[in-house]
Protein backbone atom coordinates (compact mmCIF):
# COMPACT_ATOMS: atom_id res chain seq x y z
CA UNK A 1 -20.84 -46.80 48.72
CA UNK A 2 -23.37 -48.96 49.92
CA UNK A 3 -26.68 -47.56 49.86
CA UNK A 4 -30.17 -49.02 50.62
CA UNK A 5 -33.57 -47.13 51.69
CA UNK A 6 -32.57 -46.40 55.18
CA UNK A 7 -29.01 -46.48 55.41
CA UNK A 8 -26.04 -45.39 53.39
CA UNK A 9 -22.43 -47.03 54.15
CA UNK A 10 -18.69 -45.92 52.76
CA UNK A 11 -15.68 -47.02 53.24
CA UNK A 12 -12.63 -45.11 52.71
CA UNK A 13 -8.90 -45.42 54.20
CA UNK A 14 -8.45 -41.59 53.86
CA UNK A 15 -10.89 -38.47 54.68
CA UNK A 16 -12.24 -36.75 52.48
CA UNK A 17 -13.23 -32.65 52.83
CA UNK A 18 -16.37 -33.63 50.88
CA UNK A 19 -17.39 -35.81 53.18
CA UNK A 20 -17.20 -33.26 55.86
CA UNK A 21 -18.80 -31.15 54.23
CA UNK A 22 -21.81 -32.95 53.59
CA UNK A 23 -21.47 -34.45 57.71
CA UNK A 24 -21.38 -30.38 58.62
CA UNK A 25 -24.63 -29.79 56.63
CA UNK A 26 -26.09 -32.47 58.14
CA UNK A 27 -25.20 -31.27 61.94
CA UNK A 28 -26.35 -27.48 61.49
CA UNK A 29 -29.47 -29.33 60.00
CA UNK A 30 -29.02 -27.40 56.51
CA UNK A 31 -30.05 -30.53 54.58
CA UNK A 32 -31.98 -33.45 54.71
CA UNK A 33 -30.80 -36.86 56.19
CA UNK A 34 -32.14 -39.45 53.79
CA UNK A 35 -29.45 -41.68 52.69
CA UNK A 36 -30.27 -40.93 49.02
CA UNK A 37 -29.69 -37.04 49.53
CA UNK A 38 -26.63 -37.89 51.26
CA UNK A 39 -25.51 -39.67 48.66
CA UNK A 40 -26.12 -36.89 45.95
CA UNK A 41 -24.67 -34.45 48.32
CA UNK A 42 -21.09 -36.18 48.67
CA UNK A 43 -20.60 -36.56 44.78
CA UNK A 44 -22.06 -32.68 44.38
CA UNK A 45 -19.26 -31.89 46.36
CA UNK A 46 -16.66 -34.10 45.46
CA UNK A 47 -17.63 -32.71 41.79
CA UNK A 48 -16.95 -29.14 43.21
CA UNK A 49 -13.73 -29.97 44.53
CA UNK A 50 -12.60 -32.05 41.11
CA UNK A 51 -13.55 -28.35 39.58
CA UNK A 52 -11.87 -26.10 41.87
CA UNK A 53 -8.82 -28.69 41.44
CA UNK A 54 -8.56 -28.30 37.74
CA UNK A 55 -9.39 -24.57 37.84
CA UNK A 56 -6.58 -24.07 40.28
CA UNK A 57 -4.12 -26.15 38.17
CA UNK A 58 -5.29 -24.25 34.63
CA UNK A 59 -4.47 -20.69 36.58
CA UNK A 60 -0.76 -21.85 37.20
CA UNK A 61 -0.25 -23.59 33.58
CA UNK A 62 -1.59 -20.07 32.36
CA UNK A 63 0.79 -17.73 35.11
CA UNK A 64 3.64 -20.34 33.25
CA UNK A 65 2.89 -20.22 29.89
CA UNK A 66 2.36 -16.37 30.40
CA UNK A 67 6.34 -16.37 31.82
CA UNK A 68 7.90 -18.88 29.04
CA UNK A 69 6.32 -17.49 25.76
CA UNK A 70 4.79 -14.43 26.40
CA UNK A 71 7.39 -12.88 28.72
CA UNK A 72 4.80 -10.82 31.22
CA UNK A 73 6.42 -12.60 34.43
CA UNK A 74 3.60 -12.74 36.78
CA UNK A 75 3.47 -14.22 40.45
CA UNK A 76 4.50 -17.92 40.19
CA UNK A 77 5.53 -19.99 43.41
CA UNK A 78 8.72 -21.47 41.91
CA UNK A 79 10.38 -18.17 41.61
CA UNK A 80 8.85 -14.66 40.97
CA UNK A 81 11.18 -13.87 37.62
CA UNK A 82 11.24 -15.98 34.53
CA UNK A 83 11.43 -19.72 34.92
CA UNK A 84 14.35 -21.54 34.17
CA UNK A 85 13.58 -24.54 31.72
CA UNK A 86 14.14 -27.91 33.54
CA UNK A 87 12.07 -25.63 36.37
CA UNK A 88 9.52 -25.71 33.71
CA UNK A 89 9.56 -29.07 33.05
CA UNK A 90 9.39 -30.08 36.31
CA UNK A 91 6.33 -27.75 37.02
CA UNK A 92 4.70 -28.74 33.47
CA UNK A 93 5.25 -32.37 35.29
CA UNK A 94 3.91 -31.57 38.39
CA UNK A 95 0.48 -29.58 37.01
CA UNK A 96 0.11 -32.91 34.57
CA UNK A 97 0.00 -35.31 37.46
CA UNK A 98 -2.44 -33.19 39.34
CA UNK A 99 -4.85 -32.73 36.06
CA UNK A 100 -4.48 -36.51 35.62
CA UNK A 101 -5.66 -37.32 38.72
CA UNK A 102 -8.49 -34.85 38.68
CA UNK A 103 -9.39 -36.93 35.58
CA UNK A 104 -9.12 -40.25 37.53
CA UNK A 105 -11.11 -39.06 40.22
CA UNK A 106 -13.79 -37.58 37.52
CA UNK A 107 -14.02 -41.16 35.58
CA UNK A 108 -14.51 -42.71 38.78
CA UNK A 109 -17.16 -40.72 39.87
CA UNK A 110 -19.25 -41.00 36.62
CA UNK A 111 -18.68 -45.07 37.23
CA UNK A 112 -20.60 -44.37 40.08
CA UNK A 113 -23.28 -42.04 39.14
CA UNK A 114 -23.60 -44.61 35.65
CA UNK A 115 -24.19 -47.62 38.36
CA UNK A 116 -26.79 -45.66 40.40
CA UNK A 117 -28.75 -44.25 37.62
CA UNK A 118 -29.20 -47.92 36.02
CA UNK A 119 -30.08 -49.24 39.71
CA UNK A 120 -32.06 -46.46 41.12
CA UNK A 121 -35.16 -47.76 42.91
CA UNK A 122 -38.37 -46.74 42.15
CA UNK A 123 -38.29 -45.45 46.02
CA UNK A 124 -36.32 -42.94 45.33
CA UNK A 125 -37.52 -39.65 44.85
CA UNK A 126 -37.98 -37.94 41.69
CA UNK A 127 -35.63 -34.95 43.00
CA UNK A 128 -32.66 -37.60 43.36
CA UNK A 129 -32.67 -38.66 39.73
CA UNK A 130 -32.30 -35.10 38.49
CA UNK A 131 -29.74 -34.71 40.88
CA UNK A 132 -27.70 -37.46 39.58
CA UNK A 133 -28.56 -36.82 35.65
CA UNK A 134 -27.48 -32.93 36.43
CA UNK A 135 -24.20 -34.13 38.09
CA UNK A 136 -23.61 -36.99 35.49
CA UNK A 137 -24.03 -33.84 32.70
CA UNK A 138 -21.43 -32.06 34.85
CA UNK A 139 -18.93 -34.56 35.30
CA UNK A 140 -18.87 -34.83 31.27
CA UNK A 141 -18.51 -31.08 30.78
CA UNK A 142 -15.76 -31.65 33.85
CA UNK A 143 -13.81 -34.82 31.83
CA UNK A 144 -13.94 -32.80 28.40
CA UNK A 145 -12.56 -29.72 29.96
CA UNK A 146 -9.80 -31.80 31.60
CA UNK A 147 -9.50 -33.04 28.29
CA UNK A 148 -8.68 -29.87 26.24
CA UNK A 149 -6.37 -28.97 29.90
CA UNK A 150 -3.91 -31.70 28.96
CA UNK A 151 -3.76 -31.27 25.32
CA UNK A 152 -2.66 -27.50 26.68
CA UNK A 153 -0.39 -28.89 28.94
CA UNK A 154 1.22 -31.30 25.91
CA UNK A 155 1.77 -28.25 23.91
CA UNK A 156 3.38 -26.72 26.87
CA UNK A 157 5.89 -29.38 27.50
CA UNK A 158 6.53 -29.61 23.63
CA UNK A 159 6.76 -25.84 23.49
CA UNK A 160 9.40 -26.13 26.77
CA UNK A 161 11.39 -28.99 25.25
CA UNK A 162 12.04 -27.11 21.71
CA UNK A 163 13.04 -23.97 23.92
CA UNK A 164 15.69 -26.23 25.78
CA UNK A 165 16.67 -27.85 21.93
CA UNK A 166 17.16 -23.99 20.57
CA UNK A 167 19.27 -23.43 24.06
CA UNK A 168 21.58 -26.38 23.27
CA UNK A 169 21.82 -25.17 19.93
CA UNK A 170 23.07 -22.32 20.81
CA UNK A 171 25.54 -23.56 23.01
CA UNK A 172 26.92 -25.81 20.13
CA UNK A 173 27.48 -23.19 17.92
CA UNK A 174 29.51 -20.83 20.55
């Protein structure tokens, strides 16, 4: 981001549905066009879509751990009965690399929102500021979350690999 009192520039090598967003808003007229608001705007909703990211991968870590330990098999896209182990794994994998990056993505935008709050002009408005110290509040709650979401999703994996240990146990004895 590159932002100054009349004119806010970004550049990114992908799009982004945040950005979108925030350009749809600002066609139907639904919010206001300074560069500052903008600006708030795109990290509210990147922050919305870093939450609805790690909600969506805590909801399948808790449909697996429901069908490994619990056994109440419940919808899960890899295969609607009980999951084989190493399909575990790979799915324990899978959710981890998503959570991690949700946590990448959250650091980064708290970088940001840290470097704007300690530069904010005096121009700005008052509104702005709150903005930023409300999403700065909710990117922490966001990062601890994430936090407690892979310490679930070590215990998981450790869970899975002791299941596949007791398997191969098993199968030694026979």
């Amino acid at each position: 981001f590159i932002l100054r009192q009349n004119l806010l520039l970004t550049i990114r090598f992908t799009e982004f549905y945040s950005f979108d967003r925030v350009r749809g808003e600002l066609v139907r007229g639904v919010e206001s066009g300074t560069p500052q608001r903008i600006f708030c705007n795109i990290l509210d909703e990147a922050k919305s879509d870093r939450a609805d990211d790690l909600e969506f991968s805590m909801r399948h870590m808790e449909e697996l751990t429901s069908q490994l330990f619990i056994g109440k098999p419940q919808r899960m896209q890899a295969s609607p009965d009980s999951p084989e182990l190493d399909d575990a794994l790979i799915y324990i994998a899978a959710v981890g690399e998503r959570v991690s990056n949700v946590r990448e993505s959250i650091a980064s935008m708290q970088r940001v929102l840290n470097f704007s709050q300690t530069y904010v002009p005096h121009s700005w408005m008052k509104e702005e500021v709150l903005i930023i110290q409300s999403l700065r509040n909710d990117l922490t709650a966001l990062s601890d979350e994430a936090a407690f979401f892979m310490n679930k999703l070590s215990f998981n994996l450790d869970a899975t690999l002791g299941m596949i240990n007791v398997e191969e146990t098993k199968i030694m004895r026979v």
